[in-house]
C-alpha atoms as a PDB file:
ATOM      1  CA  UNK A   1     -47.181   8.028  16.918  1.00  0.00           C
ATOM      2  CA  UNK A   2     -44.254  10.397  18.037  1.00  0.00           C
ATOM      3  CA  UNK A   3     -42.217   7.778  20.126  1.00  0.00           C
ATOM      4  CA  UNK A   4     -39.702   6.170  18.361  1.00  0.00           C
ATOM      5  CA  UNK A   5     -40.972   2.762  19.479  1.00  0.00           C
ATOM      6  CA  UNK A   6     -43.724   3.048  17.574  1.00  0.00           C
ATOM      7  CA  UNK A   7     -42.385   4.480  14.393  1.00  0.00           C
ATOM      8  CA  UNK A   8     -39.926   1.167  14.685  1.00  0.00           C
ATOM      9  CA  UNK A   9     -42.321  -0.976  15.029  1.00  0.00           C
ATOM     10  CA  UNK A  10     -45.011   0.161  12.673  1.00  0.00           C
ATOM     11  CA  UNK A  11     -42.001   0.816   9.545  1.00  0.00           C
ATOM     12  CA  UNK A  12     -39.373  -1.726  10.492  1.00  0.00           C
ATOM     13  CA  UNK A  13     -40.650  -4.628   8.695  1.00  0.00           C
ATOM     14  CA  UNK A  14     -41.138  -2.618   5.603  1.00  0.00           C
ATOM     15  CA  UNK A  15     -37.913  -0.909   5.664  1.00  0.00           C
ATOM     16  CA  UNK A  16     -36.107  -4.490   5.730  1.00  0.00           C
ATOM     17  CA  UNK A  17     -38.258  -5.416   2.915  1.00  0.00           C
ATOM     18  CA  UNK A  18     -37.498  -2.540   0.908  1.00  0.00           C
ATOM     19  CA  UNK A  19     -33.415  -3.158   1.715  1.00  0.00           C
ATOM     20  CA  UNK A  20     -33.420  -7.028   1.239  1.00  0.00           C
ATOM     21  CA  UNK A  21     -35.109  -6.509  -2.204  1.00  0.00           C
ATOM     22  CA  UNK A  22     -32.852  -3.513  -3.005  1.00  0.00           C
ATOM     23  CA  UNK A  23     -29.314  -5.427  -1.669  1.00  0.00           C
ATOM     24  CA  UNK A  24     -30.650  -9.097  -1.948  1.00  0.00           C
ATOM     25  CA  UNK A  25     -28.624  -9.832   1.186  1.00  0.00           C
ATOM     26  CA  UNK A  26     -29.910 -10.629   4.741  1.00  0.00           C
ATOM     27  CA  UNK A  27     -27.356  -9.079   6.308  1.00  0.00           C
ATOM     28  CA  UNK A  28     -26.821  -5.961   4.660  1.00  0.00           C
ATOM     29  CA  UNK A  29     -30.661  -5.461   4.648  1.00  0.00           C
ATOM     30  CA  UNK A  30     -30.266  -5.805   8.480  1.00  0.00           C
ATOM     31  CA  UNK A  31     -27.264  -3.050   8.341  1.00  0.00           C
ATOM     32  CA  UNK A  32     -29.437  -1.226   6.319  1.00  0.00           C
ATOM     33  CA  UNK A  33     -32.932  -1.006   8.412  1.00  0.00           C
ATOM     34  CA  UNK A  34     -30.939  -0.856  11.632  1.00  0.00           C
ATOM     35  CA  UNK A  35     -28.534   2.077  10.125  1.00  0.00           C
ATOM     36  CA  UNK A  36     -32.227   3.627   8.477  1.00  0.00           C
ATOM     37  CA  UNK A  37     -33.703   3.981  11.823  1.00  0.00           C
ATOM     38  CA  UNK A  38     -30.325   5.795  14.114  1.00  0.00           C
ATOM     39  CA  UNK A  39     -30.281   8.246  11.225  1.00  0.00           C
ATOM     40  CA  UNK A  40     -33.908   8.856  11.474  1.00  0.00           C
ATOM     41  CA  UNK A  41     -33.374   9.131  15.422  1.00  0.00           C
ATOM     42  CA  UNK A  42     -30.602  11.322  14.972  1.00  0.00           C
ATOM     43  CA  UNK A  43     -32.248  13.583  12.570  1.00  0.00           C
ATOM     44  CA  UNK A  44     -31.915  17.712  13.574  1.00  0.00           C
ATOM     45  CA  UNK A  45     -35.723  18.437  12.057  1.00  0.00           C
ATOM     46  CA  UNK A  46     -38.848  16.681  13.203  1.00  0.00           C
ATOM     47  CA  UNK A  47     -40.271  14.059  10.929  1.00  0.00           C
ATOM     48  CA  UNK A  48     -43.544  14.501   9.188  1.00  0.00           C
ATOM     49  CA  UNK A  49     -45.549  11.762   9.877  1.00  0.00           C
ATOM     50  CA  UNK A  50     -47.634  12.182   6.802  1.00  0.00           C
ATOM     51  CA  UNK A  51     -44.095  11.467   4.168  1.00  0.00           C
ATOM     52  CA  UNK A  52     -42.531   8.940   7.067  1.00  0.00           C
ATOM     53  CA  UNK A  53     -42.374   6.245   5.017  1.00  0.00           C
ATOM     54  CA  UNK A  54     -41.061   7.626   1.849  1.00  0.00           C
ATOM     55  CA  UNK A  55     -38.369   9.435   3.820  1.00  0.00           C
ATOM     56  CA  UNK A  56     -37.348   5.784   5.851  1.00  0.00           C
ATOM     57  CA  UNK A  57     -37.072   4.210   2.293  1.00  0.00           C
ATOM     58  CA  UNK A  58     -35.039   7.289   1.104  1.00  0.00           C
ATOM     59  CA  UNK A  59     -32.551   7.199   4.424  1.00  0.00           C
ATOM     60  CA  UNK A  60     -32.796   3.373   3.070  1.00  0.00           C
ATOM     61  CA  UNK A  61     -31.678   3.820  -0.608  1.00  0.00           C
ATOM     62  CA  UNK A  62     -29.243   6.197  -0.103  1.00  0.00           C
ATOM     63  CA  UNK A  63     -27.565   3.807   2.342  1.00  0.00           C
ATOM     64  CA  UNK A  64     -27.483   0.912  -0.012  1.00  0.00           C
ATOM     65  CA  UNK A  65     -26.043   3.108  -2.720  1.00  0.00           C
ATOM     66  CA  UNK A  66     -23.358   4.755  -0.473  1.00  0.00           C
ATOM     67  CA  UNK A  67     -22.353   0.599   0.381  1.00  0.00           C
ATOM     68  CA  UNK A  68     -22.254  -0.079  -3.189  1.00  0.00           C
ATOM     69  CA  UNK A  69     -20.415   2.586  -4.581  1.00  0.00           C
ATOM     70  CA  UNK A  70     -17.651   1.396  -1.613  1.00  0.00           C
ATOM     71  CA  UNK A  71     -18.014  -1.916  -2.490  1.00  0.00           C
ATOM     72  CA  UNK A  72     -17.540  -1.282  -6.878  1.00  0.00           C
ATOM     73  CA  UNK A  73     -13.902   0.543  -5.766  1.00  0.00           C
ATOM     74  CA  UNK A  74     -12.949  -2.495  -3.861  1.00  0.00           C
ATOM     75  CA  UNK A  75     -11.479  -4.986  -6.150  1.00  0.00           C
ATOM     76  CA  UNK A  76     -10.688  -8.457  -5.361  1.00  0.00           C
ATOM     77  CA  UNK A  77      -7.139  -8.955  -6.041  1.00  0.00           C
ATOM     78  CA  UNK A  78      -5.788 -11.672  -7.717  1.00  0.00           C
ATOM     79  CA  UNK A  79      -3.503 -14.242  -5.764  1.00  0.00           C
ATOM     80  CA  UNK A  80      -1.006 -15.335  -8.556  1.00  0.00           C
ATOM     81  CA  UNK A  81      -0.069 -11.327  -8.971  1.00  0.00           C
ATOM     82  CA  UNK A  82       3.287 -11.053  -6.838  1.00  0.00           C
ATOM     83  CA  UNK A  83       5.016  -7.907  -5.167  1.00  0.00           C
ATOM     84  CA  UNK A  84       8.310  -7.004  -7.770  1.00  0.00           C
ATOM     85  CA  UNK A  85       9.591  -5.766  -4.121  1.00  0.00           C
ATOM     86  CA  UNK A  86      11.423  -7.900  -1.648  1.00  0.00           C
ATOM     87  CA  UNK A  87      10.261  -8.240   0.950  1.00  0.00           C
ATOM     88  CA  UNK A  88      11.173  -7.812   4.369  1.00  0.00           C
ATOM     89  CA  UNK A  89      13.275 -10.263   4.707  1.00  0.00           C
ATOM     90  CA  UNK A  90      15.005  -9.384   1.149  1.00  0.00           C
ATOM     91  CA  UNK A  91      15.385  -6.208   2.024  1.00  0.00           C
ATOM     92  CA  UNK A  92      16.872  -6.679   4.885  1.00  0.00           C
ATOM     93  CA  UNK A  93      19.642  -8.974   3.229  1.00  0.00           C
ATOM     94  CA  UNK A  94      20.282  -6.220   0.711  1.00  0.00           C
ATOM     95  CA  UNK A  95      19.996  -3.959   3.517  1.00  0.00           C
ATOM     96  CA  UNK A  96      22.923  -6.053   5.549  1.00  0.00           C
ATOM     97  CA  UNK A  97      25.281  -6.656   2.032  1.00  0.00           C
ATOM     98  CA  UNK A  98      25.197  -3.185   1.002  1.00  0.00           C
ATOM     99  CA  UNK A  99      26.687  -2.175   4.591  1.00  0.00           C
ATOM    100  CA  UNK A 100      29.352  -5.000   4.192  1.00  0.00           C
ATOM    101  CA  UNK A 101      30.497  -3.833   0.944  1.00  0.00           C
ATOM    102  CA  UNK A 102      30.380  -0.344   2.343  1.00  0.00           C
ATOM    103  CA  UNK A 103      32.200  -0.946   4.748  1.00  0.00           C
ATOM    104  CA  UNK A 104      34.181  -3.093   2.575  1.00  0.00           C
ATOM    105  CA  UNK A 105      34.755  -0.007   0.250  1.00  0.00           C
ATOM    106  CA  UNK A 106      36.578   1.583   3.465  1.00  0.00           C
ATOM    107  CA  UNK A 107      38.932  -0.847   4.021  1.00  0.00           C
ATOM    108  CA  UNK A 108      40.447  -0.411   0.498  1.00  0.00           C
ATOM    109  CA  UNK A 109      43.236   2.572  -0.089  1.00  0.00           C
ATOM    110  CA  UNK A 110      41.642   5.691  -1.332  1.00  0.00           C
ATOM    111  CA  UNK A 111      42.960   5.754  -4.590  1.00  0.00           C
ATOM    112  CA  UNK A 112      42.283   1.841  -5.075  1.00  0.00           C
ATOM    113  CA  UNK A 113      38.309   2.786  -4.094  1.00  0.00           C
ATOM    114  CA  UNK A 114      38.182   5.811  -6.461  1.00  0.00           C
ATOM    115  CA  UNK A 115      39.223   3.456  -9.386  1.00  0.00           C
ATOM    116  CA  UNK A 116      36.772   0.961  -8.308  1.00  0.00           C
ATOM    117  CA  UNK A 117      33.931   3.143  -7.769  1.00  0.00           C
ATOM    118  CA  UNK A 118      34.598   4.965 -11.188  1.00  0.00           C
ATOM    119  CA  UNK A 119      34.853   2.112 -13.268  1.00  0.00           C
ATOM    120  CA  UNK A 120      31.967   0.040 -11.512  1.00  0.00           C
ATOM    121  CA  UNK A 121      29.582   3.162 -10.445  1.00  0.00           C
ATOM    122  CA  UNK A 122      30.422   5.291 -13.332  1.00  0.00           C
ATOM    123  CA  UNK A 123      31.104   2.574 -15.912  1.00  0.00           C
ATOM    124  CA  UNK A 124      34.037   4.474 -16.599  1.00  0.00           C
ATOM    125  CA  UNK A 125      36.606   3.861 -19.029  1.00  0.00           C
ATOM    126  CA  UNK A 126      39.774   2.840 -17.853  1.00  0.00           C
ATOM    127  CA  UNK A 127      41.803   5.274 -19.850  1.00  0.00           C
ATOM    128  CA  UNK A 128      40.107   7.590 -18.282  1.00  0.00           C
ATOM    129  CA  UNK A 129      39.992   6.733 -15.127  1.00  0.00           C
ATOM    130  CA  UNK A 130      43.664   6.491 -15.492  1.00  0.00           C
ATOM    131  CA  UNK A 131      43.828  10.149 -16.818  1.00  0.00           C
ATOM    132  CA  UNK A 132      41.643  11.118 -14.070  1.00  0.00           C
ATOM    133  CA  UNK A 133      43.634   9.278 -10.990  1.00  0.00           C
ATOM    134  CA  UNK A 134      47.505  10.399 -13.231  1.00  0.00           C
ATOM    135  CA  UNK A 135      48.157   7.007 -13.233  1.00  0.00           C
ATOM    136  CA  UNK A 136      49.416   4.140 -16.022  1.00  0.00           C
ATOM    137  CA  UNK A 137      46.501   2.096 -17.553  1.00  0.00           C
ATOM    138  CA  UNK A 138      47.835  -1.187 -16.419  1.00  0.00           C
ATOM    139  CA  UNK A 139      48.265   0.004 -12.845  1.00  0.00           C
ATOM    140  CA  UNK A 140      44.162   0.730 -13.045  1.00  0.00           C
ATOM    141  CA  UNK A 141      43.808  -2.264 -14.594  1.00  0.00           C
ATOM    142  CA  UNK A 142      45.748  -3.868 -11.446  1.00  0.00           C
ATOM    143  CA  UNK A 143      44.169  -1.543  -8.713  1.00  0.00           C
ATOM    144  CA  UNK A 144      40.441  -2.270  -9.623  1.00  0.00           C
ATOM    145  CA  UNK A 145      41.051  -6.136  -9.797  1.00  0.00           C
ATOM    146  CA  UNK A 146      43.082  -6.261  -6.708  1.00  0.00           C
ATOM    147  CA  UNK A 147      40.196  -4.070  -5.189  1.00  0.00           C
ATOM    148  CA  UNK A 148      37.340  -6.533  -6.647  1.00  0.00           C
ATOM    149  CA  UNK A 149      39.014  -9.565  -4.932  1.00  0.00           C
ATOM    150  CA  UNK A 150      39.316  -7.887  -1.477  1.00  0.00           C
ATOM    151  CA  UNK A 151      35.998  -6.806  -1.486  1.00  0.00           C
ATOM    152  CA  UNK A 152      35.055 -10.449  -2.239  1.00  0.00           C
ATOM    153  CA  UNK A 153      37.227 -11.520   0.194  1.00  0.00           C
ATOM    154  CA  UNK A 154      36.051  -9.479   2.971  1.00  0.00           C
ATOM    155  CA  UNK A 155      32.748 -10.298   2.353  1.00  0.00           C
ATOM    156  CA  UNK A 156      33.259 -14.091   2.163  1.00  0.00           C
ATOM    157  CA  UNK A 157      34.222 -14.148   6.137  1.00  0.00           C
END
């Protein structure tokens, strides 16, 4: 009994018994047996004929427990969970605003978009924002409103 023919047909139907009982699946029992015997075929030693059976059913375990231990890190996920992230299409609206208001930003006078981005980026006081531009606190009071509605405007068009 050295062909392979003969060791598949002489083991085959107890191999498949061995995986259906251990899997309790058809189909993976099939996987199994078929996936038993190419390993045996490709195996770099001869096989003793007198442990052939015991080392079928080991090639046979060891491939259900390989598919299980995939199977226990696989974790069915649970439809109502939702993404925080946008998603693509989200992003690519945020994507889009923030280069209107960028380019928004540019549009303004430099001093007017150094107030803005102080006191909106920075959450900046205006006194200081005032000390740090050497200008009067009502005129950075006046600069980042004027600057808010123009970047509003701009990005209403």
């Amino acid at each position: 009994m050295t062909d392979f023919g003969d060791l598949y047909r002489q083991y085959a139907s107890d191999v498949f018994r061995f995986a259906l009982y251990l899997s309790g699946d058809r189909g993976e029992a099939e996987e199994i047996t078929a996936e038993t015997f190419a390993r045996a075929w490709t195996a770099p030693g001869p096989i003793r004929m007198a442990t052939v059976k015991g080392y079928l059913f080991a090639i046979a375990r060891n491939l259900f427990l390989k598919s299980r231990q995939r199977r226990t890190r696989h974790v069915e996920l649970d439809e109502t969970l939702h993404d925080p992230n946008p998603g693509p299409q989200a992003a690519a609206e945020q994507d889009s605003e923030l280069r209107a208001a960028l380019a928004a930003l540019q549009r303004l006078p430099e001093v007017d978009r150094a107030a803005l981005l102080m006191r909106a980026g920075d959450e900046m006081a205006y006194e200081e924002i005032a000390r740090a531009l050497g200008l009067s606190l009502a005129a950075v009071k006046v600069k980042i409103h004027r600057a808010r509605l123009a970047i509003a405007h701009i990005r209403e068009r």
